[in-house]
N, C-alpha and C. Protein backbone atom coordinates (compact mmCIF):
# COMPACT_ATOMS: atom_id res chain seq x y z
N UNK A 1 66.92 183.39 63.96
CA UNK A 1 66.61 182.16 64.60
C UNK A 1 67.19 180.99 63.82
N UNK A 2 67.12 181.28 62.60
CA UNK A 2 68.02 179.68 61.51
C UNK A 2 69.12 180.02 62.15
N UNK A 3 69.71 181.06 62.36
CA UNK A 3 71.39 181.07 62.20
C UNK A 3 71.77 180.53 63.71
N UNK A 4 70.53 180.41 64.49
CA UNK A 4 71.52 179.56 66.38
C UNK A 4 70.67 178.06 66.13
N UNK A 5 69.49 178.03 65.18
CA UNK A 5 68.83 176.60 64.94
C UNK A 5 69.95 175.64 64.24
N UNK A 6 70.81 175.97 63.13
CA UNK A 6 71.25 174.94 62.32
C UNK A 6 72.70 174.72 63.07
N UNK A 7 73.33 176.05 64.14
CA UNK A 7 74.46 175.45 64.82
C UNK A 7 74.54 174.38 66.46
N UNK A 8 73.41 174.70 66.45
CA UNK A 8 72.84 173.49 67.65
C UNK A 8 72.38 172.21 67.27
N UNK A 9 71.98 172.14 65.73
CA UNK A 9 71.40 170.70 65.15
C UNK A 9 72.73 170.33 64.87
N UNK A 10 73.75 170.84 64.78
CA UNK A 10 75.67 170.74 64.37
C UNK A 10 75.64 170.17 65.39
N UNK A 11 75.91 171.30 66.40
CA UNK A 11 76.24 170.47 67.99
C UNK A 11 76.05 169.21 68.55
N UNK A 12 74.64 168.89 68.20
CA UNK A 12 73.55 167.82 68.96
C UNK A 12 74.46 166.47 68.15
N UNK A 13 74.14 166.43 66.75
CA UNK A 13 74.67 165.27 66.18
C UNK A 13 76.06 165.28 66.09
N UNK A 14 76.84 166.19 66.67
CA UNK A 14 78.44 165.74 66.70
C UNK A 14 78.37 165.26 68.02
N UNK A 15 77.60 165.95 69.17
CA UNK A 15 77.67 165.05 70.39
C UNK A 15 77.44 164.14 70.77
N UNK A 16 76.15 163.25 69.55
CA UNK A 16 75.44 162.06 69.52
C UNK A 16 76.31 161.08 69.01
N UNK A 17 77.37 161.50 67.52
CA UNK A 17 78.45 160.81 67.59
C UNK A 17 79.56 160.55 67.87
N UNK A 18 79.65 161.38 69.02
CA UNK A 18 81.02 161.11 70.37
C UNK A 18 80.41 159.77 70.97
N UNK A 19 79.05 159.90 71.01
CA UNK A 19 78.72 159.09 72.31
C UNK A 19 78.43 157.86 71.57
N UNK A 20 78.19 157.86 70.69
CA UNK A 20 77.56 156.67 69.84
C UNK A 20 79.35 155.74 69.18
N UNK A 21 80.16 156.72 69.17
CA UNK A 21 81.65 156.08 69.10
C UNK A 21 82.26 155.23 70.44
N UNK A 22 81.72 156.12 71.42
CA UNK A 22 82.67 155.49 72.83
C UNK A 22 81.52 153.95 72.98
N UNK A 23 80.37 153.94 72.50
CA UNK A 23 79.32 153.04 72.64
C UNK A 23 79.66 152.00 72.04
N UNK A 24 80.60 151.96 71.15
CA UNK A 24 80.60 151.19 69.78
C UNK A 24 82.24 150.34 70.78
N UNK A 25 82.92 151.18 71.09
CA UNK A 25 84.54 150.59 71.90
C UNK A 25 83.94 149.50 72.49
N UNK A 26 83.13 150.08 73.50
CA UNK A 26 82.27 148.97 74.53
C UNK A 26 81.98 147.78 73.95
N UNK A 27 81.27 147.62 72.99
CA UNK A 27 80.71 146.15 71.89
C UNK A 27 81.69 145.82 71.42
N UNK A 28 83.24 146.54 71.03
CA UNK A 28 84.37 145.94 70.73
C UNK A 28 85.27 145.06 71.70
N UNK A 29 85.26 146.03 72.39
CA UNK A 29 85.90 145.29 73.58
C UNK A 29 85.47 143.83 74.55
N UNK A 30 83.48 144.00 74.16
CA UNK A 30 82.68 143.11 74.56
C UNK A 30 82.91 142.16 73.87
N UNK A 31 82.76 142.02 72.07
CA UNK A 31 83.12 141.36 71.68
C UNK A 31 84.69 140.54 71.65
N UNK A 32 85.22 141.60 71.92
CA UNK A 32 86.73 140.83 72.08
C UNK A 32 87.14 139.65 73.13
N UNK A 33 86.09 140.13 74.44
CA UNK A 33 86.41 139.71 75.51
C UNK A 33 85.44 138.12 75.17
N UNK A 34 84.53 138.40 74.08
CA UNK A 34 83.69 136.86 74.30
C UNK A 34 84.34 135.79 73.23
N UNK A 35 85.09 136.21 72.14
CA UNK A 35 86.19 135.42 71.48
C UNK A 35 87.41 135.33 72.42
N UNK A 36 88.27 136.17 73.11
CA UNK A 36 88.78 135.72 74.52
C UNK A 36 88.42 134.19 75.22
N UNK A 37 87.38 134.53 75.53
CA UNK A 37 86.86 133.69 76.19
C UNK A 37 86.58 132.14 75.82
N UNK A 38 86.24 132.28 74.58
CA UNK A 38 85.38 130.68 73.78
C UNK A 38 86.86 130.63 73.56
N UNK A 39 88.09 131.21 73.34
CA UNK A 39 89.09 130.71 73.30
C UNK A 39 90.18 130.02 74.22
N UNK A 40 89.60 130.59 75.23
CA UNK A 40 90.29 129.92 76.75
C UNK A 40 89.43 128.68 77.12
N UNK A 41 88.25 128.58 76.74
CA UNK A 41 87.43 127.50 76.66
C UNK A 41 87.97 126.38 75.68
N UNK A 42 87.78 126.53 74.71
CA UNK A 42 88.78 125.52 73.42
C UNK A 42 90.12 125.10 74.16
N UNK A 43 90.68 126.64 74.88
CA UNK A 43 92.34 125.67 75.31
C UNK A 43 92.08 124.85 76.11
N UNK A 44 90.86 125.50 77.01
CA UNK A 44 90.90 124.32 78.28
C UNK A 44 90.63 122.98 78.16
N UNK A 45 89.58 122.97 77.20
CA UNK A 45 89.17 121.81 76.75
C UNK A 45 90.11 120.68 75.75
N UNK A 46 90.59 121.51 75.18
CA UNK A 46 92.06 120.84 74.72
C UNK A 46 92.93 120.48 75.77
N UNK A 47 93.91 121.29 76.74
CA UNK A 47 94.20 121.20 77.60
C UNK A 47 93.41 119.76 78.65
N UNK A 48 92.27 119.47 78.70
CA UNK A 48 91.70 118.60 79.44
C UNK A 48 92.11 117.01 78.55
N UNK A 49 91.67 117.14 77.30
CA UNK A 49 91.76 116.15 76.62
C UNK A 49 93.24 115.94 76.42
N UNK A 50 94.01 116.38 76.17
CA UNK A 50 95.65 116.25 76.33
C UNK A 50 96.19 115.47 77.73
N UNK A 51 95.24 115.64 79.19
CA UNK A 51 95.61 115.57 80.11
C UNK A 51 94.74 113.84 80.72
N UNK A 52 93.60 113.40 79.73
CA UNK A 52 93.24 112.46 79.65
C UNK A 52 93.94 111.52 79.07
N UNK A 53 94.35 111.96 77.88
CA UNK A 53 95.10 110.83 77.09
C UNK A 53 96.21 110.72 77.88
N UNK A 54 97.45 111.70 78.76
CA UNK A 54 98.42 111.18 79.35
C UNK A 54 97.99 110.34 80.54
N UNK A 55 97.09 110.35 81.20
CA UNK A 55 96.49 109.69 82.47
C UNK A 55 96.10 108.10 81.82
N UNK A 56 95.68 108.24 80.59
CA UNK A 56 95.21 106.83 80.01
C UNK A 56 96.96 106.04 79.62
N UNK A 57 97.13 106.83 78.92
CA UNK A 57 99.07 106.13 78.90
C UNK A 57 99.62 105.83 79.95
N UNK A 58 99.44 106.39 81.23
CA UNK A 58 100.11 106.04 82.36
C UNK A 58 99.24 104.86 82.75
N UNK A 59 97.90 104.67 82.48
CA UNK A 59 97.02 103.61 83.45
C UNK A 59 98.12 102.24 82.28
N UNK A 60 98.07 102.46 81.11
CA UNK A 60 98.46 101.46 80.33
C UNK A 60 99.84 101.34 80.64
N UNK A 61 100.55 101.90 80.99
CA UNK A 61 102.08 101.74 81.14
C UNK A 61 102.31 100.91 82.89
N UNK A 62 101.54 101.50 83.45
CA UNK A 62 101.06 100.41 84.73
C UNK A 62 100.61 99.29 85.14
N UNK A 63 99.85 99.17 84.27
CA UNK A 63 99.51 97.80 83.85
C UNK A 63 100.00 96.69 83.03
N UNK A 64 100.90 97.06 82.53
CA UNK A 64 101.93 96.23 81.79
C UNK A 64 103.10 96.48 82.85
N UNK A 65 103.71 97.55 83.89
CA UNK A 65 104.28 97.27 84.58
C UNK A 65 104.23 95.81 85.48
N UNK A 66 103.14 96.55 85.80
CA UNK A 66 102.41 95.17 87.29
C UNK A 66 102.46 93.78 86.55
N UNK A 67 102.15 93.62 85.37
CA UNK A 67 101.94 92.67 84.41
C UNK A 67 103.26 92.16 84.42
N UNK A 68 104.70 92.03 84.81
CA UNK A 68 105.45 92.09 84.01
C UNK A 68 106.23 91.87 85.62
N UNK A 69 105.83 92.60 86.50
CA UNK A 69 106.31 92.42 87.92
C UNK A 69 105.91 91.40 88.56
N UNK A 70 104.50 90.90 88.06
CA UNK A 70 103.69 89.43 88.88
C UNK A 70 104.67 88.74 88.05
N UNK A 71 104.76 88.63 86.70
CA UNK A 71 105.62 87.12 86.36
C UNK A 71 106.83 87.28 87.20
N UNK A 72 107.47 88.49 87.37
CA UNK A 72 108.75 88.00 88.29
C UNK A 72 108.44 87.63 89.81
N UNK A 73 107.77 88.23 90.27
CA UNK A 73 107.09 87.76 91.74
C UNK A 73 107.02 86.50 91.64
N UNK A 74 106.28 85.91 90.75
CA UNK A 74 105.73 84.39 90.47
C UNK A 74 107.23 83.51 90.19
N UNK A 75 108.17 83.86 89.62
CA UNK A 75 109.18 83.30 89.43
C UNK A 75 110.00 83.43 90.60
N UNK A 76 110.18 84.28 91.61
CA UNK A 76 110.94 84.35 92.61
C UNK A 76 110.44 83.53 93.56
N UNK A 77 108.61 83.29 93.88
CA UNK A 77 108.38 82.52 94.61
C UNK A 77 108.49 81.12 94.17
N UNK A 78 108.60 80.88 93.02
CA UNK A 78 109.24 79.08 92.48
C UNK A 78 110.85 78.99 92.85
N UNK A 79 111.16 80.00 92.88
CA UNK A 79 112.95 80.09 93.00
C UNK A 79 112.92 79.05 94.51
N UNK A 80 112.33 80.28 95.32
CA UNK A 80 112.25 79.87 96.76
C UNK A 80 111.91 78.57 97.31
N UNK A 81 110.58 78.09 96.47
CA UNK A 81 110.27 77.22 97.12
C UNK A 81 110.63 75.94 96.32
N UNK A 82 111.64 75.81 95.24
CA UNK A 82 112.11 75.19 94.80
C UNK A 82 113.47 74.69 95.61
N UNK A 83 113.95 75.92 96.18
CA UNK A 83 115.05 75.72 97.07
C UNK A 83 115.34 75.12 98.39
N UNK A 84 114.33 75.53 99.01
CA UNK A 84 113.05 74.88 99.97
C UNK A 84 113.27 73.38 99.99
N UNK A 85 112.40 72.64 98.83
CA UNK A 85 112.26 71.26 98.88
C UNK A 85 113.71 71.14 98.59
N UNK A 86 114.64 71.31 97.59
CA UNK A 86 115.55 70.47 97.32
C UNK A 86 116.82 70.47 98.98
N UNK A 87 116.71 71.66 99.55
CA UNK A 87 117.41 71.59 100.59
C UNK A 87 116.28 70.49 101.70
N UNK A 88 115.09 70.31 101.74
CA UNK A 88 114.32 69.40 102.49
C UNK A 88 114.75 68.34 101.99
N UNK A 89 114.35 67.78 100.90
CA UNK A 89 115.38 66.44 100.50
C UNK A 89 116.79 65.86 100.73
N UNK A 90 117.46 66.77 100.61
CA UNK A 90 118.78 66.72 100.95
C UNK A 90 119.45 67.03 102.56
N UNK A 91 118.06 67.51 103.48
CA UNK A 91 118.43 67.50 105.01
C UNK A 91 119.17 68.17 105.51
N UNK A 92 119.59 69.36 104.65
CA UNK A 92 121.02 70.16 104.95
C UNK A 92 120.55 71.53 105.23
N UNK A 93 118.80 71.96 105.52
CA UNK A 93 118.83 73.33 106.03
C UNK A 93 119.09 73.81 107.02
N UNK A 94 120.59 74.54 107.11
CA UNK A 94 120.87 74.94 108.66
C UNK A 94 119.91 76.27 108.61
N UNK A 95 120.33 77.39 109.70
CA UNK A 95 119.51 78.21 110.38
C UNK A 95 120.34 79.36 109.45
N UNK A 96 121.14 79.77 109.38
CA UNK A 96 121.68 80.35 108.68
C UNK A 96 121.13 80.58 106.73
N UNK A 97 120.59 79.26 105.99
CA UNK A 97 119.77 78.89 104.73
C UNK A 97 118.51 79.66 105.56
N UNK A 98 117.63 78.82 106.13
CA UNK A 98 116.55 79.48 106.47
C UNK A 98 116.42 80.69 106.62
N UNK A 99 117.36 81.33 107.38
CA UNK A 99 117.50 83.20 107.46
C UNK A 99 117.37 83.73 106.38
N UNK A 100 118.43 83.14 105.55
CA UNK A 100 118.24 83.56 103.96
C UNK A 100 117.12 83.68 103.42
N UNK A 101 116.56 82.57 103.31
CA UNK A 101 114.99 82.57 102.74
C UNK A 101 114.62 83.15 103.23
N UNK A 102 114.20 83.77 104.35
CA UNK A 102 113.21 84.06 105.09
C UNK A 102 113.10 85.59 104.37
N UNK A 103 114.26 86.42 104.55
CA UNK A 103 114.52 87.45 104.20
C UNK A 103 114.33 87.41 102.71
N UNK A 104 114.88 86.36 102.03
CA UNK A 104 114.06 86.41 100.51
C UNK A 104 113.02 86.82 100.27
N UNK A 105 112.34 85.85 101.11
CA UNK A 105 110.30 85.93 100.83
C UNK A 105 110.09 87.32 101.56
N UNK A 106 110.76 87.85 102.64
CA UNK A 106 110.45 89.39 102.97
C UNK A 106 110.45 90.09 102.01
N UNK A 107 111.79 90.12 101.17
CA UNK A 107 112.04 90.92 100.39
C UNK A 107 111.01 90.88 99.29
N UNK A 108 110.69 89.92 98.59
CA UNK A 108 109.64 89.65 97.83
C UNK A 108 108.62 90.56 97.94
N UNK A 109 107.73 89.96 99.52
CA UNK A 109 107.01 90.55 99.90
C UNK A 109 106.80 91.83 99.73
N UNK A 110 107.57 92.76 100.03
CA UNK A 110 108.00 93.86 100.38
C UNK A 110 107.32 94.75 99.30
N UNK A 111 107.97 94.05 98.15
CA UNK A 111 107.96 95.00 96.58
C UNK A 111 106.54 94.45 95.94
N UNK A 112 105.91 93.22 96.61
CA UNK A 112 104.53 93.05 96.17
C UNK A 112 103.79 94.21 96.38
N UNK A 113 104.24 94.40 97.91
CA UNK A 113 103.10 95.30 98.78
C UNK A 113 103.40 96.65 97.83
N UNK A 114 104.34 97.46 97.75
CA UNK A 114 105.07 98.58 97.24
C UNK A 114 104.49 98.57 96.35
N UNK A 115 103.89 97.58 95.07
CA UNK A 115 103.22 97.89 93.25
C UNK A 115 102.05 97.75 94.31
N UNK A 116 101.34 96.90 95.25
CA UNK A 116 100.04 97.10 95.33
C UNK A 116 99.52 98.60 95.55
N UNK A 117 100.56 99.29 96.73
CA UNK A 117 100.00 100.24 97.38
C UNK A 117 100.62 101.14 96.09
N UNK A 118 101.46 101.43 95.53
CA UNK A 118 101.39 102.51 94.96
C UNK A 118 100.02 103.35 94.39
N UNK A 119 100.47 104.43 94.71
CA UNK A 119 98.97 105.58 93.76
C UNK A 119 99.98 106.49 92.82
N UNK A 120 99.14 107.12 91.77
CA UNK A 120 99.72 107.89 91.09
C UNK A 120 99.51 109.18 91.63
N UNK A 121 101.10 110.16 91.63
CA UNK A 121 101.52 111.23 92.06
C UNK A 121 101.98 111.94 90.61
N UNK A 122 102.36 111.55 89.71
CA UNK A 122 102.98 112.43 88.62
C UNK A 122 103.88 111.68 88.10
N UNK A 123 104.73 112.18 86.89
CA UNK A 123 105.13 111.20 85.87
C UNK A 123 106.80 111.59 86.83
N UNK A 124 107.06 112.32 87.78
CA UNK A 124 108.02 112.27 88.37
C UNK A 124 108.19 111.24 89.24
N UNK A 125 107.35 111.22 90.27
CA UNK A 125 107.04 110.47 91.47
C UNK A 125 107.18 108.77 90.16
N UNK A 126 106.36 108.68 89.39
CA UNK A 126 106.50 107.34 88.72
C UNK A 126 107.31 106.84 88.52
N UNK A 127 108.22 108.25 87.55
CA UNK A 127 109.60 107.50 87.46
C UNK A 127 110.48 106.77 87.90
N UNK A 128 110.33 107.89 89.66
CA UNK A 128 111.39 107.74 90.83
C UNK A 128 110.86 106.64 90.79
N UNK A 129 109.80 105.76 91.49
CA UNK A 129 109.08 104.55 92.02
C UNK A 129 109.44 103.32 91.24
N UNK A 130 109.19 103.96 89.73
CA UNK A 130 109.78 102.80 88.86
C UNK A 130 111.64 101.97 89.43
N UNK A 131 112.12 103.07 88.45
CA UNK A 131 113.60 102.79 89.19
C UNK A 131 113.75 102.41 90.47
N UNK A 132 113.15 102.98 91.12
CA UNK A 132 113.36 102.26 92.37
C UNK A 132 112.93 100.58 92.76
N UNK A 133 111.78 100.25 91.90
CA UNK A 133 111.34 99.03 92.26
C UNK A 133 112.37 98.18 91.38
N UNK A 134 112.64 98.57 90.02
CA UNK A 134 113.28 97.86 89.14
C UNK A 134 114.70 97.61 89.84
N UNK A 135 115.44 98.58 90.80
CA UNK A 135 116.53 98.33 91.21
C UNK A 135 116.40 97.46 92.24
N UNK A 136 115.59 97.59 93.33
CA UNK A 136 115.32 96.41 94.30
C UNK A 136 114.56 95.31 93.93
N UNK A 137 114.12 94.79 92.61
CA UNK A 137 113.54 94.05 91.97
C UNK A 137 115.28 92.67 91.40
N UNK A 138 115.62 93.92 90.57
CA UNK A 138 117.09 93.29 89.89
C UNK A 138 118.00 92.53 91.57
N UNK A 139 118.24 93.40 92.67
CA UNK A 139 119.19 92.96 93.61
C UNK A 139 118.17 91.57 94.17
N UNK A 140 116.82 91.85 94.28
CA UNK A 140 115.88 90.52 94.95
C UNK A 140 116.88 89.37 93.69
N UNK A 141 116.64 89.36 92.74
CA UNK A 141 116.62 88.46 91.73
C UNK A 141 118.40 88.04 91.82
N UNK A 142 119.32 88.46 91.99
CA UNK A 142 120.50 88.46 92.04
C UNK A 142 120.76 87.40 93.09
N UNK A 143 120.40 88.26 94.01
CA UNK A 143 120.65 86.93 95.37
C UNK A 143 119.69 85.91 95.56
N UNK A 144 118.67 85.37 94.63
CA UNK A 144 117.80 84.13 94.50
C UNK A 144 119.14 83.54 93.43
N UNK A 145 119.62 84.12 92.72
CA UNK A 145 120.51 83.05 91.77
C UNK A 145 122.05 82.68 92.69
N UNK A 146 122.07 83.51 93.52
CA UNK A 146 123.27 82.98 94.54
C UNK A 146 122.63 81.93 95.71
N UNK A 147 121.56 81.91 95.04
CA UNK A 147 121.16 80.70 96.38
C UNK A 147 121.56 79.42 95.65
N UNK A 148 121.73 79.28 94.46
CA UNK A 148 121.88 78.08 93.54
C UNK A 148 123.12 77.52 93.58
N UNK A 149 124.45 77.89 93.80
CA UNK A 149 125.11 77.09 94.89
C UNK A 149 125.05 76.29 95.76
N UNK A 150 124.52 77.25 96.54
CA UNK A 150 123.57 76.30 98.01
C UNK A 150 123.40 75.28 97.41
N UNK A 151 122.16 75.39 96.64
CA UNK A 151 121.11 74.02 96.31
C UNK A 151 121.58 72.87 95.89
N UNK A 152 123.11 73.14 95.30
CA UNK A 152 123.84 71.89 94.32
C UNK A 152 125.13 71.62 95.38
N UNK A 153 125.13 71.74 96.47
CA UNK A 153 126.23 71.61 97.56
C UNK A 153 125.54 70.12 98.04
């Protein structure tokens, strides 16, 4: 009876530590998966804060845009209506001057409305929008200084 008792107490605890090994993978793997995890958490959260600070640079880079677009707005509408009186004084606005202006102050208009309505789409879409206003900004401003001829005729 010892000699089938002590090879079954063999058996029992080599089978207890098969099972007690594959038990142990499980808590490894568990554990692996919960440092995994607090680590995709940290990126995200990094990741979030990375994605705040560029959203705060863009609000600031916009605001010194617009900042920077009203003084020229503000200067194009003195252009105009500087041009305005001195051609009223001088009695010489044909229909042809007036057209001009008119389409000036459109144009003006135009690129007011364009910084008002803009929303932010991405630092692509910004770019494009930028350049784009800065180029129809520069041609507005070009042909207000070809009106200055006019004004001294």
């Amino acid at each position: 009876m010892k000699k089938v008792i002590f090879p079954m107490i063999m058996a029992g605890i080599m089978v207890s530590l098969v099972f007690m090994s594959f038990g142990q993978e499980a808590n490894k793997k568990a554990i692996k998966a919960r440092v995994n995890l607090q680590d995709d958490q940290t990126d995200t959260t990094t990741h979030k804060m990375e994605m705040m600070k560029v959203h705060l640079d863009f609000i600031s880079e916009f605001q010194n845009f617009k900042k920077k677009a009203e003084l020229k707005f503000a200067n194009n509408e003195k252009c105009i209506a500087d041009f305005k009186e001195n051609q009223t004084k001088l009695k010489k606005m044909d229909d042809a001057c007036k057209e001009k202006i008119s389409k000036l102050e459109q144009r003006n208009n135009k690129l007011k409305n364009m910084l008002t309505n803009y929303k932010d789409a991405g630092a692509y879409e910004w770019k494009s929008f930028k350049n784009l206003f800065n180029y129809d900004m520069e041609e507005l401003e070009v042909a207000l200084e070809e009106l200055a001829p006019f004004e001294e005729k």
